[in-house]
N, C-alpha and C. Protein backbone atom coordinates (compact mmCIF):
# COMPACT_ATOMS: atom_id res chain seq x y z
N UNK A 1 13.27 41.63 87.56
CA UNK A 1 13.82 41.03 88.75
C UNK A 1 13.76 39.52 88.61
N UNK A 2 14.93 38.94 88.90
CA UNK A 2 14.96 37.73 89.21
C UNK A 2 14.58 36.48 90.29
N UNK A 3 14.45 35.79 90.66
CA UNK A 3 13.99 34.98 91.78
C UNK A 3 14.93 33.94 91.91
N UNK A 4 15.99 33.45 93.25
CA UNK A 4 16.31 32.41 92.66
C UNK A 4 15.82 31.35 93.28
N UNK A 5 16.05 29.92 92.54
CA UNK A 5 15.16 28.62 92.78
C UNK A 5 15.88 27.73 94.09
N UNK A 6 15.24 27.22 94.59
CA UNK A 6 15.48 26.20 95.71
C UNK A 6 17.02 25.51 95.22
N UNK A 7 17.47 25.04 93.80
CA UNK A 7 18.53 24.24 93.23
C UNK A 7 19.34 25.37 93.10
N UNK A 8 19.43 26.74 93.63
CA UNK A 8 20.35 27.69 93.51
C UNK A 8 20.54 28.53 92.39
N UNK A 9 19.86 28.08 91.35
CA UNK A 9 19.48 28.94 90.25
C UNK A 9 18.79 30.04 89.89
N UNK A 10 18.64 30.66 88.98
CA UNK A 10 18.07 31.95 88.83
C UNK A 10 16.82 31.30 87.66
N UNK A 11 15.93 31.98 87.78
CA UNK A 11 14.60 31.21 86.95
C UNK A 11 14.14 33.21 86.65
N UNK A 12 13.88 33.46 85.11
CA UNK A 12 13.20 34.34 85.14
C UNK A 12 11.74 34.30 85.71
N UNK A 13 11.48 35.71 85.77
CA UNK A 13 9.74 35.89 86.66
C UNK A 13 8.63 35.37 85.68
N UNK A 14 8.82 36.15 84.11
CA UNK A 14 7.83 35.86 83.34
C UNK A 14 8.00 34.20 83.25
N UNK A 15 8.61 33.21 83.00
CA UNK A 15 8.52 31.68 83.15
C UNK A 15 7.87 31.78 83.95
N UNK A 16 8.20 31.57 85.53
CA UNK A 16 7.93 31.54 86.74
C UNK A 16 6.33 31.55 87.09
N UNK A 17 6.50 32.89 86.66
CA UNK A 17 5.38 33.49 87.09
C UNK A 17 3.71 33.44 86.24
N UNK A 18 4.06 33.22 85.08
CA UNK A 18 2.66 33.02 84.31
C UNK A 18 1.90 31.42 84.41
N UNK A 19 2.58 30.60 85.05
CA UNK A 19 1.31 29.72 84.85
C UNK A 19 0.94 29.97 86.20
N UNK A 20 0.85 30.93 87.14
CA UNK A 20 -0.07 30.92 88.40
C UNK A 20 -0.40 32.32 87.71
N UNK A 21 -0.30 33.30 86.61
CA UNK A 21 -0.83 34.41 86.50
C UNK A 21 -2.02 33.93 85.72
N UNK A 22 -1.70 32.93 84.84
CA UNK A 22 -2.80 32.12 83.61
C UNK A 22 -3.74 31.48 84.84
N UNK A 23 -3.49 30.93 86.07
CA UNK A 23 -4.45 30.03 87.12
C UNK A 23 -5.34 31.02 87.42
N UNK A 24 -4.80 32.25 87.83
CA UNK A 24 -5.48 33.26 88.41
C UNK A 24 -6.42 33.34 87.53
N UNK A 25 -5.93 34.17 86.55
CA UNK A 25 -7.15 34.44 85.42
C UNK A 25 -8.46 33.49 84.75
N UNK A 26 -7.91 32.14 84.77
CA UNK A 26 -8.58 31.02 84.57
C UNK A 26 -9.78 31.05 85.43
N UNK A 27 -9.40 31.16 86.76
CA UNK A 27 -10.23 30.51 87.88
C UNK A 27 -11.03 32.29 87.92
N UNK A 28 -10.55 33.56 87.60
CA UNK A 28 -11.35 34.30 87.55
C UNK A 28 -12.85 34.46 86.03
N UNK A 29 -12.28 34.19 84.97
CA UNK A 29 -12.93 33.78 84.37
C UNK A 29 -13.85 32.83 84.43
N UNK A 30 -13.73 31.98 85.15
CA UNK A 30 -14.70 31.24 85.47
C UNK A 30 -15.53 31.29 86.17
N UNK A 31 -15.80 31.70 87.81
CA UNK A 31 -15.90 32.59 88.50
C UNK A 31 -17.01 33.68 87.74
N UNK A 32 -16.75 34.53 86.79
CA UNK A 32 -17.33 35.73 86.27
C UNK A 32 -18.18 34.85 85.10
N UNK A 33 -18.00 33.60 84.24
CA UNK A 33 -18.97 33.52 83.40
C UNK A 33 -20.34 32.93 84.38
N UNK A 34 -19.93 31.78 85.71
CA UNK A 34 -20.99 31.24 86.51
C UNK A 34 -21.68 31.86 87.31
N UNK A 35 -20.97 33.16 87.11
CA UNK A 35 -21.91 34.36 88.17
C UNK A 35 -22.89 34.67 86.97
N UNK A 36 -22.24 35.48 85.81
CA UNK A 36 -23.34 35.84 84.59
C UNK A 36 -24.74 35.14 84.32
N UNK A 37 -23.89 33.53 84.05
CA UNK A 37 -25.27 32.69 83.51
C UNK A 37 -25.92 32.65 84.89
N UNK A 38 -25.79 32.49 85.94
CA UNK A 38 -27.20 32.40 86.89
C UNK A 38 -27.54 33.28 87.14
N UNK A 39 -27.62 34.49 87.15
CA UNK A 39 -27.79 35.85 87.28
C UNK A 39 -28.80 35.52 86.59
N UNK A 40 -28.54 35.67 84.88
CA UNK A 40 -29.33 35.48 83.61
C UNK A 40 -30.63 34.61 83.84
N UNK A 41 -30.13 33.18 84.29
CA UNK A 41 -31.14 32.06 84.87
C UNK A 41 -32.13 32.85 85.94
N UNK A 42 -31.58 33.08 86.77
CA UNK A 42 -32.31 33.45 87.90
C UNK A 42 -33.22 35.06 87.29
N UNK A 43 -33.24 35.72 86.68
CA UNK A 43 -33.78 36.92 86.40
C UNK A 43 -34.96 36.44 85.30
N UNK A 44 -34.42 35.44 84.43
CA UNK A 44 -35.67 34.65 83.47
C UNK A 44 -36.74 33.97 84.32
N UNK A 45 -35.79 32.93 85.65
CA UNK A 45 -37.01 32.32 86.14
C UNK A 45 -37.36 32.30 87.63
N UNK A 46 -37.08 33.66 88.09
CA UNK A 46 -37.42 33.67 89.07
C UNK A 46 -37.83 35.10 89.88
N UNK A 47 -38.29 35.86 88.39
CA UNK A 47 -38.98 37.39 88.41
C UNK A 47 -40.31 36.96 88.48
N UNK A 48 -40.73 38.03 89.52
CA UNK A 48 -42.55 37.71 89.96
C UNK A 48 -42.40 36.66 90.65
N UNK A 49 -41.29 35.77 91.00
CA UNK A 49 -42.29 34.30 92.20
C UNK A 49 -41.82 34.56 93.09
N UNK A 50 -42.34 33.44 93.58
CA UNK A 50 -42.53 33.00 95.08
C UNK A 50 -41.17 32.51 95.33
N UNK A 51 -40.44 32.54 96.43
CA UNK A 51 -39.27 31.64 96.62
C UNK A 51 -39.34 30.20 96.39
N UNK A 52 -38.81 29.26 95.47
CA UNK A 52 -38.42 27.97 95.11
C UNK A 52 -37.59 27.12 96.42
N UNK A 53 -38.40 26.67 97.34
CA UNK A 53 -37.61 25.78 98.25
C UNK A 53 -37.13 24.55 97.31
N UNK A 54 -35.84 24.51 98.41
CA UNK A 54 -35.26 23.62 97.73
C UNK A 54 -34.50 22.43 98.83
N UNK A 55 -33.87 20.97 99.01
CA UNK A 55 -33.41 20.50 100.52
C UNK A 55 -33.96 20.63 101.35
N UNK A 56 -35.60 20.66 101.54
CA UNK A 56 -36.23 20.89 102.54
C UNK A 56 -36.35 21.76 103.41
N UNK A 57 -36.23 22.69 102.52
CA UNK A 57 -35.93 24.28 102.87
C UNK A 57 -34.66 24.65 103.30
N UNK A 58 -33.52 24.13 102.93
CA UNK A 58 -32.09 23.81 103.66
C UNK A 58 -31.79 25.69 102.57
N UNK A 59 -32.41 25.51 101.71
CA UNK A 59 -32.10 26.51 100.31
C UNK A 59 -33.14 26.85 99.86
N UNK A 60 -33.38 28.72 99.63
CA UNK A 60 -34.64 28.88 98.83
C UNK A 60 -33.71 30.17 97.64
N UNK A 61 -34.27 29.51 96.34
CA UNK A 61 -34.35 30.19 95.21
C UNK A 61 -35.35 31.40 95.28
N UNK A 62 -34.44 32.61 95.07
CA UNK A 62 -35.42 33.68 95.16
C UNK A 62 -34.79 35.29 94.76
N UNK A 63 -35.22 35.84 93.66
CA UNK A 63 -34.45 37.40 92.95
C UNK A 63 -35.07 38.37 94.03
N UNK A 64 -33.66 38.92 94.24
CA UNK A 64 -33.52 40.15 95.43
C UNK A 64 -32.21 40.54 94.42
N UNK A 65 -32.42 42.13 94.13
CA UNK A 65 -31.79 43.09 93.50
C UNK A 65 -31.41 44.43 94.79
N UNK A 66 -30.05 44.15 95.02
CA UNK A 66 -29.23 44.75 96.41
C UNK A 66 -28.30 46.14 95.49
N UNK A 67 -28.79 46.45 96.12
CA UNK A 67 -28.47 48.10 95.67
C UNK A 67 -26.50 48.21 96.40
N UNK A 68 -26.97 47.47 97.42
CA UNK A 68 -25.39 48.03 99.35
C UNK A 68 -24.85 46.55 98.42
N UNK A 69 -23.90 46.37 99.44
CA UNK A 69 -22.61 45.19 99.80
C UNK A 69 -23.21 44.34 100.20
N UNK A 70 -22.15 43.51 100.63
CA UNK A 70 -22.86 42.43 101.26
C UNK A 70 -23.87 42.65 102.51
N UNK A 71 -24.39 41.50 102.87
CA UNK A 71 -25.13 41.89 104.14
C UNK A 71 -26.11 42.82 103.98
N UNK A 72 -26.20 43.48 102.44
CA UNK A 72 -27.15 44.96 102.38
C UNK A 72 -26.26 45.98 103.11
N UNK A 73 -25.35 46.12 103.59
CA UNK A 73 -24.63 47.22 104.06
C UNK A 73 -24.52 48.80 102.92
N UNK A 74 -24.54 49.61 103.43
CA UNK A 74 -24.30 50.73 102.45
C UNK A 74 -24.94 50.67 101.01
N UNK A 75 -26.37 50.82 101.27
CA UNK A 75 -27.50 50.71 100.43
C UNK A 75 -27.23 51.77 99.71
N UNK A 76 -26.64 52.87 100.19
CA UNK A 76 -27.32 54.21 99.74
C UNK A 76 -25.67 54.44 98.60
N UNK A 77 -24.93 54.10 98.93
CA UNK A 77 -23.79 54.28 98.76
C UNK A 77 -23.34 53.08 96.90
N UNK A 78 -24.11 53.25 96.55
CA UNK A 78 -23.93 52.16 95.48
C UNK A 78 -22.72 52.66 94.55
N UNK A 79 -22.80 53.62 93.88
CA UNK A 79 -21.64 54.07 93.45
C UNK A 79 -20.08 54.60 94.19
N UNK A 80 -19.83 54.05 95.49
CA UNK A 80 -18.85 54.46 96.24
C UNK A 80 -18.40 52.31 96.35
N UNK A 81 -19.41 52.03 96.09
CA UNK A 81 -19.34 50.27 96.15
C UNK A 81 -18.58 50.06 94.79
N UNK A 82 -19.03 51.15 93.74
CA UNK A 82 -18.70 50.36 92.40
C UNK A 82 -17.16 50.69 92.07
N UNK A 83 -16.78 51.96 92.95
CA UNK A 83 -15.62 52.70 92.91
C UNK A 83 -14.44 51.53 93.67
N UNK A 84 -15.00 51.23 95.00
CA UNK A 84 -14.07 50.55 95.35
C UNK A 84 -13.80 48.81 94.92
N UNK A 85 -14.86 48.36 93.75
CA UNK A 85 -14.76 47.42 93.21
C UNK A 85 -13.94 47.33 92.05
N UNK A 86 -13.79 48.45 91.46
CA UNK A 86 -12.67 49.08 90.45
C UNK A 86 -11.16 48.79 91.30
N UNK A 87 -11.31 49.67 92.43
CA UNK A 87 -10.21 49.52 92.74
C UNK A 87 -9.82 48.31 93.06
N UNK A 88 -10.40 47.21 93.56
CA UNK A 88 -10.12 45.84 94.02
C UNK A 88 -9.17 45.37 92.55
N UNK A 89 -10.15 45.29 91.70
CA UNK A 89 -9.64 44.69 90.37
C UNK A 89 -8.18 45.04 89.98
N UNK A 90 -8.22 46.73 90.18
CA UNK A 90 -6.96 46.78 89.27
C UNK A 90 -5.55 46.44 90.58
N UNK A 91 -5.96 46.59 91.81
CA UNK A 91 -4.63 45.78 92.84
C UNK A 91 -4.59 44.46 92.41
N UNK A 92 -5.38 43.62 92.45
CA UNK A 92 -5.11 42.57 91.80
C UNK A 92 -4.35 42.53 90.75
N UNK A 93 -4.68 43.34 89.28
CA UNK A 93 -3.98 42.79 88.61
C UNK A 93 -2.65 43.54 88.76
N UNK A 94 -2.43 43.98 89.23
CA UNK A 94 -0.80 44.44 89.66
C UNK A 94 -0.20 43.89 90.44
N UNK A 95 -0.90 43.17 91.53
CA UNK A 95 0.13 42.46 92.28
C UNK A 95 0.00 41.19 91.16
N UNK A 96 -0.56 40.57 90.21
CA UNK A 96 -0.03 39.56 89.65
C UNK A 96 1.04 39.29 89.23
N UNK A 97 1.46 40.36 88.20
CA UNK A 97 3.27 40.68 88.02
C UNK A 97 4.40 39.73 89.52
N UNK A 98 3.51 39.63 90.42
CA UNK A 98 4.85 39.40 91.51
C UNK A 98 4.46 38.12 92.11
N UNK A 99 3.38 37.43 91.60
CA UNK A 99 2.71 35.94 92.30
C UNK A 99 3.42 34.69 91.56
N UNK A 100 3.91 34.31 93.17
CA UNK A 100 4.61 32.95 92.33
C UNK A 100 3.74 31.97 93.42
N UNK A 101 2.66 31.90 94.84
CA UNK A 101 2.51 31.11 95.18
C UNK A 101 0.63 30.48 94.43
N UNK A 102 0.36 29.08 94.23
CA UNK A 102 -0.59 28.39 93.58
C UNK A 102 -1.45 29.09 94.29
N UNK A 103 -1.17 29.39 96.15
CA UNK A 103 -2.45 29.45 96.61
C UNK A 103 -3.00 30.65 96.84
N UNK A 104 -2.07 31.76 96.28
CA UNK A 104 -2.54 33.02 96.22
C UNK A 104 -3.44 33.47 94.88
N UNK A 105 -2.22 32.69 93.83
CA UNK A 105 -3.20 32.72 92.40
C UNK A 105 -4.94 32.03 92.61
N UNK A 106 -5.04 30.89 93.39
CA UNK A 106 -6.40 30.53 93.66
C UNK A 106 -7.26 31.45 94.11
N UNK A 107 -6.66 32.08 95.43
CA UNK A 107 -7.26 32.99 96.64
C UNK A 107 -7.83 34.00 95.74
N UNK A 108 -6.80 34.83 95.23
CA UNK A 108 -6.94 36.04 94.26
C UNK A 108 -7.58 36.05 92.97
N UNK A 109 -7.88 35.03 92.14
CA UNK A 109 -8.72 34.33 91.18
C UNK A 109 -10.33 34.73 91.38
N UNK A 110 -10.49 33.88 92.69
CA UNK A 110 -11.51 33.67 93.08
C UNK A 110 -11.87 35.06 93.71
N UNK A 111 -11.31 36.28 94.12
CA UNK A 111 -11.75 37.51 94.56
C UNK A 111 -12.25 38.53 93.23
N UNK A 112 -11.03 38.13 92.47
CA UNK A 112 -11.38 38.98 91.03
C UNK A 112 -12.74 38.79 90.41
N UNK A 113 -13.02 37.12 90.11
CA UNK A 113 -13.77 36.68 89.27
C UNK A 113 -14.92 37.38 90.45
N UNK A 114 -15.11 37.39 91.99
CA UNK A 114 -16.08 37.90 92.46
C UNK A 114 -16.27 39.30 91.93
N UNK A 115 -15.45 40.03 92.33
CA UNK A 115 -15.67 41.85 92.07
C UNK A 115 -16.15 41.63 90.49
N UNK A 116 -15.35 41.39 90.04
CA UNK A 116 -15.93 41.09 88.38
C UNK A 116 -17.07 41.18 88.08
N UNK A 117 -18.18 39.87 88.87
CA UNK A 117 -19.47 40.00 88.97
C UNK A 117 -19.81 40.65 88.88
N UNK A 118 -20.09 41.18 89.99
CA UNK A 118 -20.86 42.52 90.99
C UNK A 118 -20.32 43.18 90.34
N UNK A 119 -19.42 43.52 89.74
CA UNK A 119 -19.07 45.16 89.23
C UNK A 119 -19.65 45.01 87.98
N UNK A 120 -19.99 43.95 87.13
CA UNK A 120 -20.89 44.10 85.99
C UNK A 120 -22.05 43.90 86.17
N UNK A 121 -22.88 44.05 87.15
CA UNK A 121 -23.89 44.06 87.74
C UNK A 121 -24.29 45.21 88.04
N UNK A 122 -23.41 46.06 88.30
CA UNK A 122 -23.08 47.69 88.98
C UNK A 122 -23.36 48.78 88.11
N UNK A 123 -22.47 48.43 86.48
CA UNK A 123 -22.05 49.00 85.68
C UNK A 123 -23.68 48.83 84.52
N UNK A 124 -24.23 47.79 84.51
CA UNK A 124 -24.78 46.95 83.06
C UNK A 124 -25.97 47.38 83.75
N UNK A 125 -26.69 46.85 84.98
CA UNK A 125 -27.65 46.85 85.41
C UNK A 125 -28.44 48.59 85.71
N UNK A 126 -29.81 48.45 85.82
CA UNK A 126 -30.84 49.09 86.23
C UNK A 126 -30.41 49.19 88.04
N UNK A 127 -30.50 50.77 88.44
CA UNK A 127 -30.86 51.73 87.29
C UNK A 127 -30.00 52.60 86.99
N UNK A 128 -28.77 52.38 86.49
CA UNK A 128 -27.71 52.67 85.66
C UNK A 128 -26.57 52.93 85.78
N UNK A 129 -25.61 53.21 85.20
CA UNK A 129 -24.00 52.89 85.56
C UNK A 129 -23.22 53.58 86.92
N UNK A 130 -22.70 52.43 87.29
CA UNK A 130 -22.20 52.85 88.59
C UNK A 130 -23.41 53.08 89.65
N UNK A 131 -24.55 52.68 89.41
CA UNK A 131 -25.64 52.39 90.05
C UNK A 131 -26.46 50.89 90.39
N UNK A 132 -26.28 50.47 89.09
CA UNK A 132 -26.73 49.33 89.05
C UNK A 132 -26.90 48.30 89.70
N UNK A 133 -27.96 47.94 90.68
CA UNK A 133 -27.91 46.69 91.64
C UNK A 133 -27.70 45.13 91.50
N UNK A 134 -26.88 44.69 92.32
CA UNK A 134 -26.47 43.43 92.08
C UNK A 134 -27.66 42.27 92.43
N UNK A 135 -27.52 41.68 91.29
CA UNK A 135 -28.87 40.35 91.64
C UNK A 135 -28.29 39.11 92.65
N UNK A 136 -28.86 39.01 93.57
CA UNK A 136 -28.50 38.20 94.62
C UNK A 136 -29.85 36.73 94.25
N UNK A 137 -29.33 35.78 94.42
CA UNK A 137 -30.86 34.97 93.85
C UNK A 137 -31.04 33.35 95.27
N UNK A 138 -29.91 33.26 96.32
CA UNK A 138 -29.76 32.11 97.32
C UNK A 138 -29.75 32.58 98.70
N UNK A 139 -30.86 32.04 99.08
CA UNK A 139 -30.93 32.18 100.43
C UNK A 139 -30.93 30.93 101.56
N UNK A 140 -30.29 30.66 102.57
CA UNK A 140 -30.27 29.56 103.23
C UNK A 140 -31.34 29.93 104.02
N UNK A 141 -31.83 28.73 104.52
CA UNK A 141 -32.90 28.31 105.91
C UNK A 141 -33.45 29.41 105.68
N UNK A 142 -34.01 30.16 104.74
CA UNK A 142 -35.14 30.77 105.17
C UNK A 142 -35.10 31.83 104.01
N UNK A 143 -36.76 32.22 103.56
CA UNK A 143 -36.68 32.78 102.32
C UNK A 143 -36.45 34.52 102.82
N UNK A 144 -36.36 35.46 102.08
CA UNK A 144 -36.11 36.76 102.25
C UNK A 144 -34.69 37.11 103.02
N UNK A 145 -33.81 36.03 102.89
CA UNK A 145 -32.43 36.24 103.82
C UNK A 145 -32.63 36.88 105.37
N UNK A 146 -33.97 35.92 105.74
CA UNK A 146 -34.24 36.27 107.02
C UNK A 146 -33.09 35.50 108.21
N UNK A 147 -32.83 34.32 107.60
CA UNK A 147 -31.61 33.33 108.29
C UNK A 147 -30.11 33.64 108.00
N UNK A 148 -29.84 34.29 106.95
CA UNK A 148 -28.93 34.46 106.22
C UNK A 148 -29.12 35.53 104.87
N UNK A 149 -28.08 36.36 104.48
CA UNK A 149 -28.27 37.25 103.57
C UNK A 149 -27.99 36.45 102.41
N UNK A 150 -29.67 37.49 101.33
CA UNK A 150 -29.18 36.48 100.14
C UNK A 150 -28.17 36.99 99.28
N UNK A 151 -27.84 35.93 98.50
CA UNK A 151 -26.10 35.74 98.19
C UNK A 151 -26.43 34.97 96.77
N UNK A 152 -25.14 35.71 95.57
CA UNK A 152 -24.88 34.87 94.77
C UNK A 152 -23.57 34.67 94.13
N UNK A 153 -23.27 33.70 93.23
CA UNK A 153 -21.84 33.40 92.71
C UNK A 153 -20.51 33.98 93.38
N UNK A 154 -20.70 35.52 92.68
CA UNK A 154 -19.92 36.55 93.22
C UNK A 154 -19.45 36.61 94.63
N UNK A 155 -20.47 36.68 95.22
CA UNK A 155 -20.39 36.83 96.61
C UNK A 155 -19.62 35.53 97.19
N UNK A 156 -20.00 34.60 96.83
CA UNK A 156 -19.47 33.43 97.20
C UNK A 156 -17.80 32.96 97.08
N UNK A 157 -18.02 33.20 95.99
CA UNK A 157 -16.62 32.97 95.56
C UNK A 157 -15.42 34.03 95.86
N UNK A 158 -15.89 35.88 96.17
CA UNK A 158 -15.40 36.60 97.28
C UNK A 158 -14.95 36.13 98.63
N UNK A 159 -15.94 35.82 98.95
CA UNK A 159 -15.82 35.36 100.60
C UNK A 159 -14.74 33.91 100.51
N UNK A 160 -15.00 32.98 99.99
CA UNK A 160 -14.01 31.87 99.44
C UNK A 160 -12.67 32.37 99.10
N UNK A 161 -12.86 33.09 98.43
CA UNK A 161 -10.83 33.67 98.29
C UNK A 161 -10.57 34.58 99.22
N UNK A 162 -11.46 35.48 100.02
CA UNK A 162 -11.06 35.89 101.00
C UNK A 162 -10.46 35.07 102.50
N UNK A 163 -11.19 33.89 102.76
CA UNK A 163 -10.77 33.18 103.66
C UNK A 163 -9.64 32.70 103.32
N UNK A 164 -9.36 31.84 102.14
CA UNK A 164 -8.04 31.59 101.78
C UNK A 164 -6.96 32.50 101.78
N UNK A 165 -7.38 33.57 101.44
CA UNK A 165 -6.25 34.80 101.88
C UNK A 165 -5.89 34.73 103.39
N UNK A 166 -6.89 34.81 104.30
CA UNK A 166 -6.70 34.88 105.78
C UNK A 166 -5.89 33.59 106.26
N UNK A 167 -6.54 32.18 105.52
CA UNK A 167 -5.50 31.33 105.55
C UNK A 167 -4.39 31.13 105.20
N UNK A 168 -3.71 31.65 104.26
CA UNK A 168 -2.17 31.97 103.62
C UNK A 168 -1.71 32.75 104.49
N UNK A 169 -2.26 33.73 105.03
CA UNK A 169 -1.33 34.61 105.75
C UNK A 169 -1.05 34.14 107.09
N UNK A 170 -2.08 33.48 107.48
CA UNK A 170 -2.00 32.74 108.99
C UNK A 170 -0.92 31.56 109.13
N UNK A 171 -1.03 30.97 107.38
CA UNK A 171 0.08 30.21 107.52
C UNK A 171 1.47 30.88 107.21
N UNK A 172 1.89 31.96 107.39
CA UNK A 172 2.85 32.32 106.92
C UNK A 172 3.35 32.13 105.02
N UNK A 173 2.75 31.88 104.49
CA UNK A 173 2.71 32.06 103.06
C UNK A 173 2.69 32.94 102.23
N UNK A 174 3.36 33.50 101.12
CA UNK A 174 4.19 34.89 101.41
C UNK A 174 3.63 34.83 99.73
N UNK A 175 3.06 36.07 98.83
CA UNK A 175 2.57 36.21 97.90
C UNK A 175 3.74 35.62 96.47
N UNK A 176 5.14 35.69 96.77
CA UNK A 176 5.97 35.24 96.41
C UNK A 176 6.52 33.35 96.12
N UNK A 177 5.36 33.09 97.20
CA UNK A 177 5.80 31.63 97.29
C UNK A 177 6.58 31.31 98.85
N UNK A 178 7.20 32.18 98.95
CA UNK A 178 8.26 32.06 100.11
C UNK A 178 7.41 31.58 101.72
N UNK A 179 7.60 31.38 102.61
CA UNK A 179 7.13 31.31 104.05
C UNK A 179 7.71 32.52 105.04
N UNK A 180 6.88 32.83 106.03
CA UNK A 180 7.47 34.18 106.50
C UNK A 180 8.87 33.46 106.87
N UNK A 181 8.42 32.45 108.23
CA UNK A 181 9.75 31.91 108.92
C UNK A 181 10.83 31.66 107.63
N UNK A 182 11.06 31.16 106.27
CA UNK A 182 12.09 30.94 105.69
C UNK A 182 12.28 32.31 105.37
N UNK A 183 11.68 33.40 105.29
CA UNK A 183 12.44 34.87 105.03
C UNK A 183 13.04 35.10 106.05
N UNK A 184 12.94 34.76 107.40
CA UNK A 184 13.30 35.30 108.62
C UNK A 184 14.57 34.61 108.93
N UNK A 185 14.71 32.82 108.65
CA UNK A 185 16.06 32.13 108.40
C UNK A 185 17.15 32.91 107.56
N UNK A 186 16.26 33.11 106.22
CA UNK A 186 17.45 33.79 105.39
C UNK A 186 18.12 34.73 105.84
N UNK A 187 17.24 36.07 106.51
CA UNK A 187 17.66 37.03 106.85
C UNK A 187 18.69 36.79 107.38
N UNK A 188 18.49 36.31 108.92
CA UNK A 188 19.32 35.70 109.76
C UNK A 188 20.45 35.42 109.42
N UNK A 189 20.65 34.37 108.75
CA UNK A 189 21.52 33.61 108.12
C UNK A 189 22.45 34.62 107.42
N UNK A 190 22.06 35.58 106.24
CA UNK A 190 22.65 37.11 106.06
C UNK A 190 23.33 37.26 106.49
N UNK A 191 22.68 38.11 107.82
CA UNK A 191 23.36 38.97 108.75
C UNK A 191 24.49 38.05 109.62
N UNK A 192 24.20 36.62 110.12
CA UNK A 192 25.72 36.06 110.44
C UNK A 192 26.52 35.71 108.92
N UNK A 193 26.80 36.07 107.75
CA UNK A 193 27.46 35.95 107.12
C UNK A 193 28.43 37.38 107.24
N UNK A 194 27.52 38.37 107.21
CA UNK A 194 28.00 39.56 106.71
C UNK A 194 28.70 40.19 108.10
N UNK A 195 28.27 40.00 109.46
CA UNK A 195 28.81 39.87 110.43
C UNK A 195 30.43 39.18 111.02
């Protein structure tokens, strides 16, 4: 399928479309190696202690191994977590084939490289595949995610492309590039032609 360009032209998809499919992947890769190495960090130096305040307690360093989702939700359910983290991944990479806007490739980047995490956390980790609990190692204002649930990379960078998703769509920003209202002109516009 073709797309055509603002100058009235026809632009193939694969042009088009791979340097926000290469952004995506970029920013998920990245995403998935900064989740790994602190995972790694945090499991070397921060098994057996005490929580590491940090900002005047604004932040405490501290390994909590979460079996559930976020929030600790659906503890028990770890392999129904790892199932639907599979599934996250592979919608993603199928709707890539059809992404022409920067800020979806960002949004969606940043969701992958999350599930990514956590799902090799899921898969790799104790106590064993499709079981495996995710290492959470940041807690705000207060140690034991008594103020806040503790949280790492993954999680972060989830919730970050998730809002941006909620923001694209709020702005009418259309996975294509397009705006709802300019689909709704075109339409329009159509139908008094063909009329």
């Amino acid at each position: 399928m073709r797309r055509a360009r603002e100058d009235g032209g026809v632009s193939a998809p694969s042009i088009a479309t791979a340097p926000r499919v290469r952004l995506l992947s970029l920013i998920a890769v990245l995403v998935l190696a900064a989740d790994i190495v602190t995972k790694v960090i945090a499991v070397a130096q921060l098994e057996g202690r005490e929580p590491v305040e940090l900002l005047g307690g604004l932040v405490y360093l501290q390994l909590v191994r979460n079996p559930g989702a976020a929030f600790s939700l659906a503890t028990g359910y770890t392999w129904l977590l790892t199932i639907v983290a599979i599934a996250v991944v592979v919608v993603i990479v199928r709707v890539a084939r059809r992404l022409w806007s920067t800020g979806w490739a960002v949004a969606l980047g940043l969701v992958l490289g999350g599930a990514l995490g956590n799902l090799t956390d899921r898969m790799f980790r104790a106590p064993g595949p499709l079981q495996g609990h995710v290492v959470d190692m940041v807690s705000l204002f207060a140690p034991d995610g008594r103020a806040w649930p503790v949280f790492n990379v993954a999680d972060s960078s989830i919730v970050g492309g998730g809002v941006l998703l909620v923001l694209l769509a709020l702005l009418g920003r259309e996975l294509d590039g397009t705006r709802t209202a300019d689909r709704k002109n075109a339409k329009d516009a159509k139908d008094e032609e063909a009329a």
